[in-house]
Structures are given as C-alpha cells and as structure tokens.
C-alpha atoms as a PDB file:
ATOM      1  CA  UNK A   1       0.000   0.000   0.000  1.00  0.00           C
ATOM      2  CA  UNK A   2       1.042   3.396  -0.890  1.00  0.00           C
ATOM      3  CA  UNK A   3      -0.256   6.452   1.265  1.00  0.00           C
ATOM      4  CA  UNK A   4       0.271   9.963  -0.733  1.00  0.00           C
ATOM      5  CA  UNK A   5      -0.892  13.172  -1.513  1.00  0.00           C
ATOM      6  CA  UNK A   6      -1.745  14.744  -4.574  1.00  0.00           C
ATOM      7  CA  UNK A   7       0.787  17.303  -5.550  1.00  0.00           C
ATOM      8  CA  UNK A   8       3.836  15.577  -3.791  1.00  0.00           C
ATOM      9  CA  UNK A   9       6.858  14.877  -5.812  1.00  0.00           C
ATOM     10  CA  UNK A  10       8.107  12.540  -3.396  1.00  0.00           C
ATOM     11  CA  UNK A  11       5.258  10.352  -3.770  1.00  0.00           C
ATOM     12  CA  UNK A  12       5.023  10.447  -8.105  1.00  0.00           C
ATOM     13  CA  UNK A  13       8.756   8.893  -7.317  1.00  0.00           C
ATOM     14  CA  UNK A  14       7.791   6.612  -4.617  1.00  0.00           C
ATOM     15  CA  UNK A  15       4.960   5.502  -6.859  1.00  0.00           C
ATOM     16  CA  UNK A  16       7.308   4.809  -9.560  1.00  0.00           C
ATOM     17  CA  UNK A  17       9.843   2.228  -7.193  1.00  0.00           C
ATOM     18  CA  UNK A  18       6.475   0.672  -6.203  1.00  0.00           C
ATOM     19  CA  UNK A  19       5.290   0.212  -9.396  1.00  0.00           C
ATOM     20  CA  UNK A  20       8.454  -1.345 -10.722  1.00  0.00           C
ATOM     21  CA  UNK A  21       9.278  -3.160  -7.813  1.00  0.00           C
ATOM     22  CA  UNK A  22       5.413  -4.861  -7.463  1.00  0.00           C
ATOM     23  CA  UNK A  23       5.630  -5.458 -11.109  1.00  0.00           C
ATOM     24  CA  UNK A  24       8.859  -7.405 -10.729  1.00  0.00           C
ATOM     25  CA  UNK A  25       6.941  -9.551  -7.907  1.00  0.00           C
ATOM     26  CA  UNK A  26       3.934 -10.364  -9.257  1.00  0.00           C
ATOM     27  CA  UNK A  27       2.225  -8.260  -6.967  1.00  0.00           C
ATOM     28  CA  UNK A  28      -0.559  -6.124  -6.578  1.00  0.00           C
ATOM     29  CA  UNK A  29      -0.363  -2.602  -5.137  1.00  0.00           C
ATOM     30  CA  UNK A  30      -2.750  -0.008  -4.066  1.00  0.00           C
ATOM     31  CA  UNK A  31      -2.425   3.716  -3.619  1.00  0.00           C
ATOM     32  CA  UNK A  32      -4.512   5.700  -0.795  1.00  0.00           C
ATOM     33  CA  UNK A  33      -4.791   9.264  -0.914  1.00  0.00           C
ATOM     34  CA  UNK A  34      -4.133  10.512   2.931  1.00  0.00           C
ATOM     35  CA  UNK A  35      -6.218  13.632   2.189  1.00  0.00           C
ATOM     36  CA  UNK A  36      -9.497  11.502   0.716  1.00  0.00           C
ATOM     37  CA  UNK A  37     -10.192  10.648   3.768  1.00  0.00           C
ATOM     38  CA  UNK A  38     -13.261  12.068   5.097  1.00  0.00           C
ATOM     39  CA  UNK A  39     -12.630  10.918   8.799  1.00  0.00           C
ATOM     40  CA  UNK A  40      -9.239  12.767   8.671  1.00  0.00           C
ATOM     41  CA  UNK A  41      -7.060  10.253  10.187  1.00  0.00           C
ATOM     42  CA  UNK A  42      -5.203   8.847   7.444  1.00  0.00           C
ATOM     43  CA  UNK A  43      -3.927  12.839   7.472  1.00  0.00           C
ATOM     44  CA  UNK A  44      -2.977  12.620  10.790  1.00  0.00           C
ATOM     45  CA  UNK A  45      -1.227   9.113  10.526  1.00  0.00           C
ATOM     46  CA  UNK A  46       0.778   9.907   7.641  1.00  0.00           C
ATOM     47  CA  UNK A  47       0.304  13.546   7.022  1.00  0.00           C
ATOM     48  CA  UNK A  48       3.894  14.677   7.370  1.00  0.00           C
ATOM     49  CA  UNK A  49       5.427  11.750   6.631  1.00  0.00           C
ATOM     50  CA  UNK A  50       4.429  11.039   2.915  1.00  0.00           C
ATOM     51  CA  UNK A  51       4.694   9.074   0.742  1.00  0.00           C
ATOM     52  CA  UNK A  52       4.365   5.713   3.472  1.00  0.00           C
ATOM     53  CA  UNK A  53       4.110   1.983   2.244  1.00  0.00           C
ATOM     54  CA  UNK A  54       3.058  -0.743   4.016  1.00  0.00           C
ATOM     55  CA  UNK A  55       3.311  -4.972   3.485  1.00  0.00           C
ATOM     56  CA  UNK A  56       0.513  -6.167   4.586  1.00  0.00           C
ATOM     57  CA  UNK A  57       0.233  -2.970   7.786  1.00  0.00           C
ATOM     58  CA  UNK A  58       3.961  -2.763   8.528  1.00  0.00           C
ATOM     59  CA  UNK A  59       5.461   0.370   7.507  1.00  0.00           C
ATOM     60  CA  UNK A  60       8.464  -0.271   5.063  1.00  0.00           C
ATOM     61  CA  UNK A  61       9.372   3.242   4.256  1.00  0.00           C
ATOM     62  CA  UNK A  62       8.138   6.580   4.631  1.00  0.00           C
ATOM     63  CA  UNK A  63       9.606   9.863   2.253  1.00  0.00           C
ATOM     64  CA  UNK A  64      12.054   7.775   0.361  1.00  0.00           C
ATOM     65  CA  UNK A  65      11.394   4.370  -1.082  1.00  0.00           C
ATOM     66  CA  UNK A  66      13.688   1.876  -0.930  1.00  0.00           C
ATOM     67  CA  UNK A  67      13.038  -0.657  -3.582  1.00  0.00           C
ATOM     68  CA  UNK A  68      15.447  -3.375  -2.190  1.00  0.00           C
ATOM     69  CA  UNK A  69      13.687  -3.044   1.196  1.00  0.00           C
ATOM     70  CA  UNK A  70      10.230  -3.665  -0.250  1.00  0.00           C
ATOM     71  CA  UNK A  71      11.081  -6.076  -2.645  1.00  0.00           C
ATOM     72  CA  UNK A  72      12.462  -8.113   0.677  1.00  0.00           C
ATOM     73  CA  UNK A  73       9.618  -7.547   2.325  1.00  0.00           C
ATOM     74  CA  UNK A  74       7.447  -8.576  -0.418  1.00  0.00           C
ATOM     75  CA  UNK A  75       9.877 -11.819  -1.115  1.00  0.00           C
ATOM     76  CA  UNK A  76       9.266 -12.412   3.158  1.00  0.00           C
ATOM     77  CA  UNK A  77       5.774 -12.417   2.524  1.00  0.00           C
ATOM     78  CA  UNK A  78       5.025 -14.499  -0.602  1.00  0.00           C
ATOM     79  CA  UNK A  79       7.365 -17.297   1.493  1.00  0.00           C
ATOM     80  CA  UNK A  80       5.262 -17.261   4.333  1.00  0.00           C
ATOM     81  CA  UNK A  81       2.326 -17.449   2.495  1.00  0.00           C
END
C-alpha cells in the first residue's frame, strides 16, 4: 500500500519504485490518498510523513522508497504465504 498526496513529488517517485518493484513480484499494489479521507485520520497518521508503504500494515518506508527493502519484504511475505 502506498499512502500519498496529490501534488507531492516525493510520492510520483515513490509511486514509480512501487510500481516497478510490485511489477517485478507479481504483486498487486494499491495507492490511498491521505487527504481523501473524510474521517481525517489517514492525514494525521501519515500527514507529514508522505509518501508511506506498508506490506501487509507494517510500515516499510516513509519519504524515500527503498526498492530493495520492499522487494524483501514482499519476497518475506510471498514465502510465508
């Protein structure tokens, strides 16, 4: 899962590593706008900390993605099923 903002050039290049790095996997990704959210708390979660992604609710990186980190995490997670 990716958590970003519109307008946040961190995020367009966190969405690209996830995109590679997912399509590399065979995996599936979602992105989450933190500001959609009408209850507000995605913003106050993540606000200041975008662009976030989580495996499967851990946290794996927040500002700067690193591919090699998620694509280990990702690997860690197909293995144990």
């Amino acid at each position: 899962m990716l958590y970003g903002r519109d307008g946040c050039h961190l995020c367009e290049v966190a969405r690209e590593v996830v995109e590679s790095v997912c399509a590399d996997q065979g995996v599936a990704w979602a992105e989450v706008d933190v500001d959609g959210d009408p209850t507000g708390a995605l913003a106050a979660q993540y606000g200041d900390y975008v662009p976030v992604v989580t495996v499967d609710g851990v946290q794996q990186g927040f500002w700067q993605v690193d591919g090699a980190r998620l694509a280990r995490a990702l690997s860690r997670r197909r293995a144990t099923g």
